[in-house]
Protein backbone atom coordinates (compact mmCIF):
# COMPACT_ATOMS: atom_id res chain seq x y z
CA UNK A 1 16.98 14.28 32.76
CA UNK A 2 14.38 11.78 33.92
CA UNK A 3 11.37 13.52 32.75
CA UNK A 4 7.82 12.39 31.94
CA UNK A 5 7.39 14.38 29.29
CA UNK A 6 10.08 13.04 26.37
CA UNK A 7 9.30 9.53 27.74
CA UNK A 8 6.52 8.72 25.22
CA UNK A 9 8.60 9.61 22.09
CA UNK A 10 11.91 7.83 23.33
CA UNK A 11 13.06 5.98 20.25
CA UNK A 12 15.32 3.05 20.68
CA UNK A 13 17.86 1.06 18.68
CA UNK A 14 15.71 -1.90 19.17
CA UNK A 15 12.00 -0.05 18.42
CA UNK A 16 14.03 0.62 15.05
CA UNK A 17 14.57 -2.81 14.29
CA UNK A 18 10.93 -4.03 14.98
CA UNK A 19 9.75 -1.31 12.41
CA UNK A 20 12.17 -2.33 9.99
CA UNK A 21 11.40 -6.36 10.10
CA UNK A 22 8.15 -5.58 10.01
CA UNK A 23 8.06 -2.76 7.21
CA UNK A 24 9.80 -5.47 4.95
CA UNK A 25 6.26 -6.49 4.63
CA UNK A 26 4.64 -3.28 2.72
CA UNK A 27 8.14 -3.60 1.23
CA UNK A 28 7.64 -6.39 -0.54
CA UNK A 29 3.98 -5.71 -1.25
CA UNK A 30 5.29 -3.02 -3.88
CA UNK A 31 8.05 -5.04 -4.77
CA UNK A 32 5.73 -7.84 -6.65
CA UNK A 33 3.31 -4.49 -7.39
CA UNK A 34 6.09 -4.12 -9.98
CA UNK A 35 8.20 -7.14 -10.40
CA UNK A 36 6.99 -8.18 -13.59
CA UNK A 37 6.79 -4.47 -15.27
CA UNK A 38 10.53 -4.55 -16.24
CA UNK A 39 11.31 -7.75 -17.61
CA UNK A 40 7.70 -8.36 -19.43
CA UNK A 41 8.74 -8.36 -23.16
CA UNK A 42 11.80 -11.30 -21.51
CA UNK A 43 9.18 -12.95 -19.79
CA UNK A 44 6.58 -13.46 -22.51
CA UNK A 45 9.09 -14.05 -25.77
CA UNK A 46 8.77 -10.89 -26.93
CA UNK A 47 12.45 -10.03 -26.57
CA UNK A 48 15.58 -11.14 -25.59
CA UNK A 49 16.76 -8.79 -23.61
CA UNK A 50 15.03 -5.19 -22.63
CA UNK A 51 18.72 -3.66 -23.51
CA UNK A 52 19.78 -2.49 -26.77
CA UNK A 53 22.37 -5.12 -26.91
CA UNK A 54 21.19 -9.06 -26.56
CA UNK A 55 22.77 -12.02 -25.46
CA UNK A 56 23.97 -14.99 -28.05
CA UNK A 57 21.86 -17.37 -25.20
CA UNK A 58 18.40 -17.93 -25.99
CA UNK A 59 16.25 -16.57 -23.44
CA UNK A 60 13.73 -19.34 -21.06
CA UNK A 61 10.41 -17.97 -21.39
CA UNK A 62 6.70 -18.11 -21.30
CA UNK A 63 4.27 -17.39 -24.51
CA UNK A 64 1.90 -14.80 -23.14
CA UNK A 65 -0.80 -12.60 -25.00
CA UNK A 66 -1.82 -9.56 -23.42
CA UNK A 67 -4.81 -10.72 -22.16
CA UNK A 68 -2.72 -14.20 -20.28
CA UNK A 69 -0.24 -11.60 -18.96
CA UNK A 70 -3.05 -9.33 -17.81
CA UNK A 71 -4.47 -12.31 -15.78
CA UNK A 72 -0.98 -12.95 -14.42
CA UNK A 73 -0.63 -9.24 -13.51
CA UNK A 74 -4.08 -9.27 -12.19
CA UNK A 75 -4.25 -11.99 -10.21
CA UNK A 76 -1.62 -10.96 -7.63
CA UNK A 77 -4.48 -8.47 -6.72
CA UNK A 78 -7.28 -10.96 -6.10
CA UNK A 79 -4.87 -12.36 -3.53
CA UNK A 80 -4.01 -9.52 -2.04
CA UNK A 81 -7.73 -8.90 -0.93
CA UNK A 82 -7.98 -12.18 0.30
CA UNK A 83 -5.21 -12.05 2.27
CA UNK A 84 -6.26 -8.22 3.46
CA UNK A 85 -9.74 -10.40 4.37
CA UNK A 86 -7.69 -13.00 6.32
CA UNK A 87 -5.81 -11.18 8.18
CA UNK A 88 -7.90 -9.49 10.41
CA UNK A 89 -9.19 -12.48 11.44
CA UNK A 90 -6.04 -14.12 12.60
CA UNK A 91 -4.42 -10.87 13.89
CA UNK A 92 -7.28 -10.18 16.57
CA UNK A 93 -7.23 -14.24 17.73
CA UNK A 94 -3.95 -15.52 17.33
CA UNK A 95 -1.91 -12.24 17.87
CA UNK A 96 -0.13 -9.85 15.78
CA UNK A 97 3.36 -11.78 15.59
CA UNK A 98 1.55 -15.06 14.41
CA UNK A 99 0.08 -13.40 11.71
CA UNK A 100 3.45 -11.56 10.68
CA UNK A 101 4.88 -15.34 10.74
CA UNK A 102 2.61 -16.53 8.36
CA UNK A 103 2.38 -13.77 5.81
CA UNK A 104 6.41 -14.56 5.32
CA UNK A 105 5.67 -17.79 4.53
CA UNK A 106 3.83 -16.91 1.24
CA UNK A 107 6.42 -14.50 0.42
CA UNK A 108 8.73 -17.48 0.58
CA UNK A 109 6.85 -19.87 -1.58
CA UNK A 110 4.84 -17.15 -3.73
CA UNK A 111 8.60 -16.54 -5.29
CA UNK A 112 9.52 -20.13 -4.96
CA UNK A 113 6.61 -20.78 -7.18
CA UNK A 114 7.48 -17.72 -9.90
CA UNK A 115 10.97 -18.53 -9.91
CA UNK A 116 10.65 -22.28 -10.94
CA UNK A 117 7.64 -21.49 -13.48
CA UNK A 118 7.49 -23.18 -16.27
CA UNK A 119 4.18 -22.40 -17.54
CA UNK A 120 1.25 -20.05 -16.98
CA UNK A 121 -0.83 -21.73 -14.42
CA UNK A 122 2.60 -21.92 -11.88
CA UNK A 123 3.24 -18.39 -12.35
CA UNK A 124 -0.11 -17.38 -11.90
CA UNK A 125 -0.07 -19.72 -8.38
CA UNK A 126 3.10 -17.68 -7.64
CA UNK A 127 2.27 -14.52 -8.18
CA UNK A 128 -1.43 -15.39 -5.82
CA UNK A 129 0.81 -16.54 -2.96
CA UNK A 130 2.64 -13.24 -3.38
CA UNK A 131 -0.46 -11.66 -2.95
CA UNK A 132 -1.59 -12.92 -0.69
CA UNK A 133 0.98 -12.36 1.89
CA UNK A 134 1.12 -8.84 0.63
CA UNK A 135 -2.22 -8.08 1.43
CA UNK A 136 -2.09 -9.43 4.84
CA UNK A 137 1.15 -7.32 5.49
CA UNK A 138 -0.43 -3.76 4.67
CA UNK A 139 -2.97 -5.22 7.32
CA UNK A 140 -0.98 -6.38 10.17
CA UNK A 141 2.35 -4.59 9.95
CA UNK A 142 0.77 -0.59 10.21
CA UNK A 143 -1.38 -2.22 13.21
CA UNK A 144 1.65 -3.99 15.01
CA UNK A 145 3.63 -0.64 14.11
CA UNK A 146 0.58 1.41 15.60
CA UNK A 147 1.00 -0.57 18.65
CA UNK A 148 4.51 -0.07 19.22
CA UNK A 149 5.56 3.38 18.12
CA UNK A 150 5.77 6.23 20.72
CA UNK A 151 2.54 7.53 21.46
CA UNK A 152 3.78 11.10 19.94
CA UNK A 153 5.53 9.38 17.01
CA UNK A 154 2.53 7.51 15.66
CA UNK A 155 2.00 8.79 12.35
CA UNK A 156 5.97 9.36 11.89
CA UNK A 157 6.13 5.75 12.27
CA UNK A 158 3.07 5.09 10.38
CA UNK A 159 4.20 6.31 7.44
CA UNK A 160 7.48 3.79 7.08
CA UNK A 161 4.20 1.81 5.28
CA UNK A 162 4.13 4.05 2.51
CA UNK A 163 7.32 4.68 2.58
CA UNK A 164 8.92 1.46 2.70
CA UNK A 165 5.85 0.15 -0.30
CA UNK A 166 8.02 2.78 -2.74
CA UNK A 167 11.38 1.08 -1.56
CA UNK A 168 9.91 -2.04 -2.58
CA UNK A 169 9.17 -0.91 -6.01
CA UNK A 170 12.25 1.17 -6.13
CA UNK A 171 14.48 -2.39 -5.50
CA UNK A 172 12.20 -4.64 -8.01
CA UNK A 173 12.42 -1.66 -10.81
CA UNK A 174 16.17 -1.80 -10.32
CA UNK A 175 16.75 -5.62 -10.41
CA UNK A 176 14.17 -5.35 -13.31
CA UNK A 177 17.06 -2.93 -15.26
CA UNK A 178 19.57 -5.30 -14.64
CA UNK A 179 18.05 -8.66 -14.61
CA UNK A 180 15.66 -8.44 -17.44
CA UNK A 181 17.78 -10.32 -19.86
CA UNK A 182 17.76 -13.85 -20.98
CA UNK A 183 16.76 -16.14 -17.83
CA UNK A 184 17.53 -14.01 -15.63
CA UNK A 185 14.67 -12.21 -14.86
CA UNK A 186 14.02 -15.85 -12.58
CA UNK A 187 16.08 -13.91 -10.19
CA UNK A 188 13.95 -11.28 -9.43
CA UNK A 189 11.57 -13.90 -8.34
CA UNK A 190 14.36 -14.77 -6.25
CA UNK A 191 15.67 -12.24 -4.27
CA UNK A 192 11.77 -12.05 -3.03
CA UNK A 193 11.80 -15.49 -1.75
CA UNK A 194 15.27 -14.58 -0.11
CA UNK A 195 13.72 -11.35 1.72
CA UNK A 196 11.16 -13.25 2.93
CA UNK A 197 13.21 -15.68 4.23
CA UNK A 198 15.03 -13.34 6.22
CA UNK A 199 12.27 -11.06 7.52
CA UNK A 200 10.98 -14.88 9.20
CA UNK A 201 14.53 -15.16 10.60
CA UNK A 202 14.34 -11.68 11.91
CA UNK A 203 10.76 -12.36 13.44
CA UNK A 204 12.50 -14.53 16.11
CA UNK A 205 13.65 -11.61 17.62
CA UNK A 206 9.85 -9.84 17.61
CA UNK A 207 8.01 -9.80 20.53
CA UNK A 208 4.12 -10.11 20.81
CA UNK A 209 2.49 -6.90 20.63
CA UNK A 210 1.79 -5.41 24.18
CA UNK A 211 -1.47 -3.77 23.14
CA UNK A 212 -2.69 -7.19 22.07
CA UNK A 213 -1.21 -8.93 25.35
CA UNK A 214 -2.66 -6.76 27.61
CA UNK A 215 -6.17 -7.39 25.90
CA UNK A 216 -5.87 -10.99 26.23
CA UNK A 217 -5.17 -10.44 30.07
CA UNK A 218 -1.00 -10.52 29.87
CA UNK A 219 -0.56 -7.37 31.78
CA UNK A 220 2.95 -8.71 33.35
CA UNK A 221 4.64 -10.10 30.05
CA UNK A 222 2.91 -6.99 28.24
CA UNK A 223 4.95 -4.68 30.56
CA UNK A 224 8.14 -6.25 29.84
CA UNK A 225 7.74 -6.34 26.05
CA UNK A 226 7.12 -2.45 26.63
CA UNK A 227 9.77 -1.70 28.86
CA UNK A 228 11.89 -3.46 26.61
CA UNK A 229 11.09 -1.78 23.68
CA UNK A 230 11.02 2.11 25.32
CA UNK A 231 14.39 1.09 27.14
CA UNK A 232 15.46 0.40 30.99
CA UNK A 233 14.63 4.07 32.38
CA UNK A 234 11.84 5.00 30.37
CA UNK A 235 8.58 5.66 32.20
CA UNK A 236 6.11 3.66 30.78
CA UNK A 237 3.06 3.88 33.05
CA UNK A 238 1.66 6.92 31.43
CA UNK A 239 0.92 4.15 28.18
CA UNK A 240 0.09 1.40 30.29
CA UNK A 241 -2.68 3.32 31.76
CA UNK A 242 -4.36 3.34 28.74
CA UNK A 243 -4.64 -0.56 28.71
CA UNK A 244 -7.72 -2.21 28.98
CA UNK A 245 -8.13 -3.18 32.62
CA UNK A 246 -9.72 -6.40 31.74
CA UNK A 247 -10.50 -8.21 28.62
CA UNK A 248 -14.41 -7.77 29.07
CA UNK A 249 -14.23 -4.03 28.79
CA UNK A 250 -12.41 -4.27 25.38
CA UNK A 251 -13.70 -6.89 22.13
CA UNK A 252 -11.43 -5.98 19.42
CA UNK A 253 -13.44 -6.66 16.14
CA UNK A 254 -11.15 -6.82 13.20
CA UNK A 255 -12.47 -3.89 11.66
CA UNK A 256 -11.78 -2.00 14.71
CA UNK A 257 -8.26 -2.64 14.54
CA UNK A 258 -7.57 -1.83 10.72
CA UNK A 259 -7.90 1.74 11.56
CA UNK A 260 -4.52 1.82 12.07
CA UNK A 261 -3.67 0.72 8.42
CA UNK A 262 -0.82 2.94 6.65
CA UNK A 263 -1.49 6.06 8.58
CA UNK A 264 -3.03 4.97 12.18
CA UNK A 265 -5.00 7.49 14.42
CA UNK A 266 -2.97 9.44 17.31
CA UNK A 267 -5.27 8.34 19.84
CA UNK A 268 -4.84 4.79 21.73
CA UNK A 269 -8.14 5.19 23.65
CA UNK A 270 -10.98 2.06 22.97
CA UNK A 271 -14.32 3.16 21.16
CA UNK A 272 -16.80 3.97 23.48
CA UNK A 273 -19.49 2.46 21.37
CA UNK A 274 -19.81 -0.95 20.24
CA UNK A 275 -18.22 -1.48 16.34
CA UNK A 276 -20.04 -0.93 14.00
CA UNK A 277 -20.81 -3.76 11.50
CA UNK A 278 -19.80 -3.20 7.54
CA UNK A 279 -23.41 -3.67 6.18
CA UNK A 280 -24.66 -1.14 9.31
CA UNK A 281 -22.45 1.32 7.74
CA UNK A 282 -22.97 1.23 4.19
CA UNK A 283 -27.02 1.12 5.30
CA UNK A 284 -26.78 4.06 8.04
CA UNK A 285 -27.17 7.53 6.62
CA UNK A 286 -25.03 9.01 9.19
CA UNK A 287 -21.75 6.74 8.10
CA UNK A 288 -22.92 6.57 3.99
CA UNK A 289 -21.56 9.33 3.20
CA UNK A 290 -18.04 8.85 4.73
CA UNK A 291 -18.12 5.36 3.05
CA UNK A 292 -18.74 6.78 -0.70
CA UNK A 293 -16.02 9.92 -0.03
CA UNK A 294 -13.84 6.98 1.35
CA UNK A 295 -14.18 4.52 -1.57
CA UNK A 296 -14.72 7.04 -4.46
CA UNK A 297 -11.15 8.30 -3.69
CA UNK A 298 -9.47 4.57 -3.60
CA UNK A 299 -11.09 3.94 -6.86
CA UNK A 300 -9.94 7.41 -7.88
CA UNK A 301 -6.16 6.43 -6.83
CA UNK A 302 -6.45 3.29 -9.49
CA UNK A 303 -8.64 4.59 -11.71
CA UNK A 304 -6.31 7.39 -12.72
CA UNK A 305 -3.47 5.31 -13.98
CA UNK A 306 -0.56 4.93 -11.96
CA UNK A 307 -0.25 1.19 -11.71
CA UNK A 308 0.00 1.46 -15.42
CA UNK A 309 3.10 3.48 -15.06
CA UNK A 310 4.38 1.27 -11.91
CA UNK A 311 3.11 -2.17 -13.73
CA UNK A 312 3.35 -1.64 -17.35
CA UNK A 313 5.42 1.51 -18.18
CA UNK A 314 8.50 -0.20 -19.79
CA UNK A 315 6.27 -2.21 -22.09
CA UNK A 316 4.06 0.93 -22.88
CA UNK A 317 7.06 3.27 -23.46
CA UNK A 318 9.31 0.75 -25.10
CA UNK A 319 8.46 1.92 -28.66
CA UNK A 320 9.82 5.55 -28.33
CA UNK A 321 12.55 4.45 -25.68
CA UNK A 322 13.69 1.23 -26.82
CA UNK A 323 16.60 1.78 -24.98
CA UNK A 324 15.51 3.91 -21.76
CA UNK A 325 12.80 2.87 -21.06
CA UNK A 326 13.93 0.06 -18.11
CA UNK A 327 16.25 3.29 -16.81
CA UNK A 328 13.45 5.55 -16.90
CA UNK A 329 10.99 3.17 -14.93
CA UNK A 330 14.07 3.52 -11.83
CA UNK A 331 14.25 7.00 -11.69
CA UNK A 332 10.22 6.88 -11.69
CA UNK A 333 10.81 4.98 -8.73
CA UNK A 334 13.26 6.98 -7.07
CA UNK A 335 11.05 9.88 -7.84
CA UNK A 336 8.21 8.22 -6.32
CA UNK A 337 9.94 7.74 -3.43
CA UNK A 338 11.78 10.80 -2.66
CA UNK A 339 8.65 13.20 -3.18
CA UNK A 340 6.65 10.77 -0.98
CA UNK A 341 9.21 11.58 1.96
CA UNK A 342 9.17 15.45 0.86
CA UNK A 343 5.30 15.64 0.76
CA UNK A 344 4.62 13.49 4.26
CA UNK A 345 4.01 16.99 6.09
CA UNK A 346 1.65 18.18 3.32
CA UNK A 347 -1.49 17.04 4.20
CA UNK A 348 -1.27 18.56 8.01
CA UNK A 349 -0.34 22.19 6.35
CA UNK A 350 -2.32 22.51 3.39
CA UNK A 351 -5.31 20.01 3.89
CA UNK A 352 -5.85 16.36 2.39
CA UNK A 353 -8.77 17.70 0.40
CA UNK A 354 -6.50 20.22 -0.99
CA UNK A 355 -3.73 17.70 -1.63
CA UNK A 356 -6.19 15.76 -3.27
CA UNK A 357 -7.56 18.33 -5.63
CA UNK A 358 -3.68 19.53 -6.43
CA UNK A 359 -2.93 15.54 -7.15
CA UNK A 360 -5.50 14.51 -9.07
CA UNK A 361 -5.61 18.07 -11.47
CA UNK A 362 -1.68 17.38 -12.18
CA UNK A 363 -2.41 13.99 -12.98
CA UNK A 364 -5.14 14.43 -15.23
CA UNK A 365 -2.84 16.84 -17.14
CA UNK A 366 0.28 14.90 -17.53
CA UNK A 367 -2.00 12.47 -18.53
CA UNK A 368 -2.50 14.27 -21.50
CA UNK A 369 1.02 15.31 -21.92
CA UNK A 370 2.10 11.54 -21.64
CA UNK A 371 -0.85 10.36 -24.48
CA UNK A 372 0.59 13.33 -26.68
CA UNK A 373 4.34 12.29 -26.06
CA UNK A 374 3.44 8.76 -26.81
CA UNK A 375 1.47 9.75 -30.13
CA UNK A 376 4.06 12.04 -31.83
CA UNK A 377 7.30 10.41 -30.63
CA UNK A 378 8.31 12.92 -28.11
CA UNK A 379 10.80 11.07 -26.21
CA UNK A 380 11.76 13.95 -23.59
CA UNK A 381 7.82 14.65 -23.30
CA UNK A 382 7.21 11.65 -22.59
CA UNK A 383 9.59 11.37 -20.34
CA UNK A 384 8.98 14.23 -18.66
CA UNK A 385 4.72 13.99 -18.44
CA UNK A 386 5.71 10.05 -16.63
CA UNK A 387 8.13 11.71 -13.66
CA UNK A 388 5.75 14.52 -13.33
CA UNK A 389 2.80 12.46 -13.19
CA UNK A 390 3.88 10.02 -10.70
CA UNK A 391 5.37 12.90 -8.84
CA UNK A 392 1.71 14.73 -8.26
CA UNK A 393 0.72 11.07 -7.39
CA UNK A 394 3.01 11.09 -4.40
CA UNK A 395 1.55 14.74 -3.18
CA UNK A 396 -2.19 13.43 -2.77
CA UNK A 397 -3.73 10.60 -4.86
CA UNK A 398 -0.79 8.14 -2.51
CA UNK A 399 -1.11 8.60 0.79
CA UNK A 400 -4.03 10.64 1.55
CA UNK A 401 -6.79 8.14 0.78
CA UNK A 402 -5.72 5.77 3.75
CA UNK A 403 -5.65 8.96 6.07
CA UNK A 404 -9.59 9.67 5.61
CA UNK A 405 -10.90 6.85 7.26
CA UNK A 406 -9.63 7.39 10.68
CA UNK A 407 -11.02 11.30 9.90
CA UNK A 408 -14.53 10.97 8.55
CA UNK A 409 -16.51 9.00 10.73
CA UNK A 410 -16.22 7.36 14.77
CA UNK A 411 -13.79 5.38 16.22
CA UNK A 412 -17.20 2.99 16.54
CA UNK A 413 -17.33 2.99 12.52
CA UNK A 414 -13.32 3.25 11.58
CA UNK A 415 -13.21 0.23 11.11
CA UNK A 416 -15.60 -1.00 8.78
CA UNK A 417 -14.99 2.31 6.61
CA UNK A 418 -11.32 1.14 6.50
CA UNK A 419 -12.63 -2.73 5.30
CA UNK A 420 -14.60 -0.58 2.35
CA UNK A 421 -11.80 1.49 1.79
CA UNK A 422 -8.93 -1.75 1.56
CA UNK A 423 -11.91 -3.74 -0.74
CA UNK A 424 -12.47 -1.01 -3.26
CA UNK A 425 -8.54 -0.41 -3.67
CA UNK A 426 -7.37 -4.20 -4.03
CA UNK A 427 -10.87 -4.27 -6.19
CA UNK A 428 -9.51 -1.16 -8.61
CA UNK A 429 -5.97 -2.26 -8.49
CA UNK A 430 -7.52 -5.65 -10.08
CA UNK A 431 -9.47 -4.11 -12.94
CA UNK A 432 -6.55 -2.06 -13.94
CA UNK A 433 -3.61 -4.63 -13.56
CA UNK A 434 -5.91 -6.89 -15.42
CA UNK A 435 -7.90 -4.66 -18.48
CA UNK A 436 -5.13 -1.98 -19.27
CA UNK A 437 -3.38 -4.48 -21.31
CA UNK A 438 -6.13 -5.80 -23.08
CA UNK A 439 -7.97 -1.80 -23.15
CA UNK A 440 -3.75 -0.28 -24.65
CA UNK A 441 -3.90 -3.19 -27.37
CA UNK A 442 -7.62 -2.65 -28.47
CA UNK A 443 -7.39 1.48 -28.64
CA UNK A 444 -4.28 0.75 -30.69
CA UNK A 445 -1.37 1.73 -28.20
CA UNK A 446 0.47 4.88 -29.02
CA UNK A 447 -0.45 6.38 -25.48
CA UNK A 448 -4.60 6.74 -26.69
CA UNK A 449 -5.24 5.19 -23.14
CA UNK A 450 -4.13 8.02 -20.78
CA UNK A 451 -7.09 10.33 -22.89
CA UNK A 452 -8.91 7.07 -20.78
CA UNK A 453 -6.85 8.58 -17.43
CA UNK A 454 -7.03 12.29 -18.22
CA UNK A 455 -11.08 11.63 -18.86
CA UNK A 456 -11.31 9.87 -15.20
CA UNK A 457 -9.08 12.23 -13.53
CA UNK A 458 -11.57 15.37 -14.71
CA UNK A 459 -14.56 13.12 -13.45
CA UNK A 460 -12.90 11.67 -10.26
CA UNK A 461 -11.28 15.15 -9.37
CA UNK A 462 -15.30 16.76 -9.86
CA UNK A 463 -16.12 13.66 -7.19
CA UNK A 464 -13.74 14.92 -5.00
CA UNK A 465 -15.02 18.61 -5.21
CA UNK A 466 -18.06 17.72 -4.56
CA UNK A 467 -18.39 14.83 -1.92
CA UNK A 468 -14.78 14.65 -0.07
CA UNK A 469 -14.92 17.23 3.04
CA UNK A 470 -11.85 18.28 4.26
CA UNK A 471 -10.89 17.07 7.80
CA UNK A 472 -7.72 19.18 8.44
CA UNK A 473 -8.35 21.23 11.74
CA UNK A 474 -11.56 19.93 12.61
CA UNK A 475 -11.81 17.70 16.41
CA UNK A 476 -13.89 14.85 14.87
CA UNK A 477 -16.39 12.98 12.47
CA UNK A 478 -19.07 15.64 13.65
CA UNK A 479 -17.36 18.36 13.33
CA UNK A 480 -16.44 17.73 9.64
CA UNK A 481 -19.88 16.61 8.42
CA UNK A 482 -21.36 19.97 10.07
CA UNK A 483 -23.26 17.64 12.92
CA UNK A 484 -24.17 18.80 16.47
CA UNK A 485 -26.17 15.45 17.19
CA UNK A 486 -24.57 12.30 15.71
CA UNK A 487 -27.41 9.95 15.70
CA UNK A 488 -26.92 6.25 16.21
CA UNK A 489 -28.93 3.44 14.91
CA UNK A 490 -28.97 -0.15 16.23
């Protein structure tokens, strides 16, 4: 059966493995995401254990207010950015497998750091390592991924990003259950280093991406890495002809290449145009628009609340679940995960705008639902608004946002629409992880801040009425803005 045709999706045991070493790089992104949500109250002396029953040992700790455990939270996101900044960069000149090297490296001394903390300024050094190498990860892995996947199987493969993020905080919640007692929430610190550890053994056995070899004028070692990876009898000319012939007809700017982030475009084919420069688009009113719809919905995916609820929602629930509330934070998890695989085909059937709308309305109601379970001590409301909330999160508000990019403007511009996208979430994520401590203890607590949530969902969700087009069906960037002339400035 040696036809063309099935050649291009031909997935083989080894194409697996590269996608899982290099997924366990979103993976661990969303494992610190929610590493410290769990064993908080441990962590900072506020309890001994997070369980109903507490060990005779006296727990090893660290004295935090809200507002020093905010800044620890926090300050995992100002890494993240930087390393999202960074790796770019090295990706475009010093390949994609370098750059997958050295973001394992900071997961390997980012936990090093947390585990052996003894005070707040180590942890805080920690947890910026961590973030770092996280935010190069959701960089570099989706573009090596993009790279190597099937042409036909792109987005499948794409979405391991997403998917393997939720794993990540699925694994930390559930260490967090277990290990949140006495010292040994150090573990959970851990078992990070010790996944990074082994994603840089598995890296030995990671080629060099052929897209990026064959830019750099490695045509012959690029068609062996291909070959290898599609298998012995798999045609592989009908990919390699979309290789850049030379390296002067092709000058990858980093932008360019972060297209591919978390849900990369089908297409393989090289912009026709020359990039387009961050400050040109933000400045040209033929790309401003894209940019606001683009960054209005990151900010809408923070601003609505659900790193509270992936960060914070054992501390914020302990009250009227002293003794469920770790158990509840897994099945969020698990929840989070599961409806994330169920809802992947959404978007294509019903449109993201619509998935958007439908996300963001649920959210803004269980908001309410969650504030009024907090207030009157409604355990099984409570309960019930959290699951449900994070479960409209997954249909729209999750994995939509990093689709629009590659839909609402150029190839020529994707890229510097994806650099304002990635800044204005890491930038969101931030004020959130770092306020909604400090913002719960001033209104009081008793679940007053998701009125805050419900409020922003109602404005965010009138933002997304009104300036988000919807891209489902339509060819390209013109077509969805209602253009018949794209005009470009230089």
């Amino acid at each position: 059966m040696a036809s063309t045709e099935p050649a291009p999706s031909r997935v083989t045991p080894y194409l697996v493995y590269l996608v899982f070493i290099t997924t366990l790089g979103p993976l661990q992104f969303g494992y610190h995401l929610a590493e410290l949500n769990a064993p908080q109250a441990v962590i900072t002396c506020d309890r001994k254990s997070i369980h109903s029953s507490t060990p005779t040992s006296l727990p090893q700790c660290i004295p935090m207010n809200p507002s020093q455990f905010g800044l620890v939270s926090s300050i995992y996101t100002l890494g993240g950015l930087l390393g999202a900044l960074l790796a770019g960069p090295i990706a475009t000149k010093h390949g994609r497998l370098f750059a997958l090297r050295a973001t394992t490296i900071f997961f390997i001394l980012g936990p090093v750091a947390e585990t052996l903390a003894s005070d707040i300024p180590l942890l805080i050094l920690g947890r910026l390592l961590s973030g770092i190498g996280a935010g190069a990860a959701i960089v570099v892995g989706p573009i090596y991924i993009s790279e190597i996947a099937p042409p036909s199987a792109k987005g499948f493969f794409g979405a391991f990003t997403q998917v393997m993020t939720n794993v990540g905080i699925l694994l930390t919640q559930s260490l967090g259950y277990f290990f949140s007692t006495g010292s040994m929430w150090r573990l959970i610190f851990a078992i990070a280093g010790i996944i990074g550890a082994l994603q840089l053994l598995g890296l030995t056995l990671v080629p060099e991406s052929p897209t990026w070899l064959a830019e750099h004028q490695k045509g012959p070692l690029a068609r062996r890495i291909l070959q290898r990876i599609r298998g012995k009898t798999t045609d592989i000319e009908p990919e390699i002809q979309s290789w850049p012939t030379s390296s002067s007809s092709i000058t990858p700017d980093v932008a360019a290449e972060e297209q591919s982030l978390l849900t990369p475009p089908s297409g393989n084919i090289p912009p026709k145009q020359p990039p387009v420069t961050i400050l040109h688009a933000i400045t040209d009113p033929v790309y401003r628009p894209a940019i606001i719809a683009v960054v209005g919905v990151m900010v809408a995916q923070q601003f609505t609340g659900v790193n509270s609820i992936i960060m914070y929602s054992v501390s914020l629930l302990q009250t009227i679940l002293p003794t469920t509330a770790a158990l509840l934070t897994v099945a969020i998890s698990a929840i989070n995960l599961l409806i994330t695989l169920a809802c992947s085909p959404l978007p294509d059937k019903i449109g993201r705008r619509s998935c958007l709308l439908l996300s963001i309305s649920g959210m803004g109601f269980n908001s309410m639902l969650l504030a009024l379970g907090i207030y009157f001590n409604q355990k099984v409301l409570s309960a019930i608004a959290v699951l449900l909330f994070v479960s409209c999160f997954a249909v729209g508000l999750g994995p939509v946002p990093f689709i629009l990019a590659s839909e609402l403007v150029g190839p020529e511009a994707v890229g510097a629409t994806q650099s304002c996208a990635l800044a204005a979430n890491w930038i969101a994520t931030f004020v959130v992880a770092q306020f909604f401590p400090m913002l719960n203890d001033a209104l009081g607590g008793r679940g007053k801040i998701y009125w805050v949530f419900a409020v922003m969902a109602c404005l965010m969700g009138g933002f997304i009425y009104w300036r988000v087009p919807e891209t489902k069906g339509k060819a390209s960037a013109d077509e969805v803005w209602g253009r018949t002339d794209r005009r470009r400035s230089d």
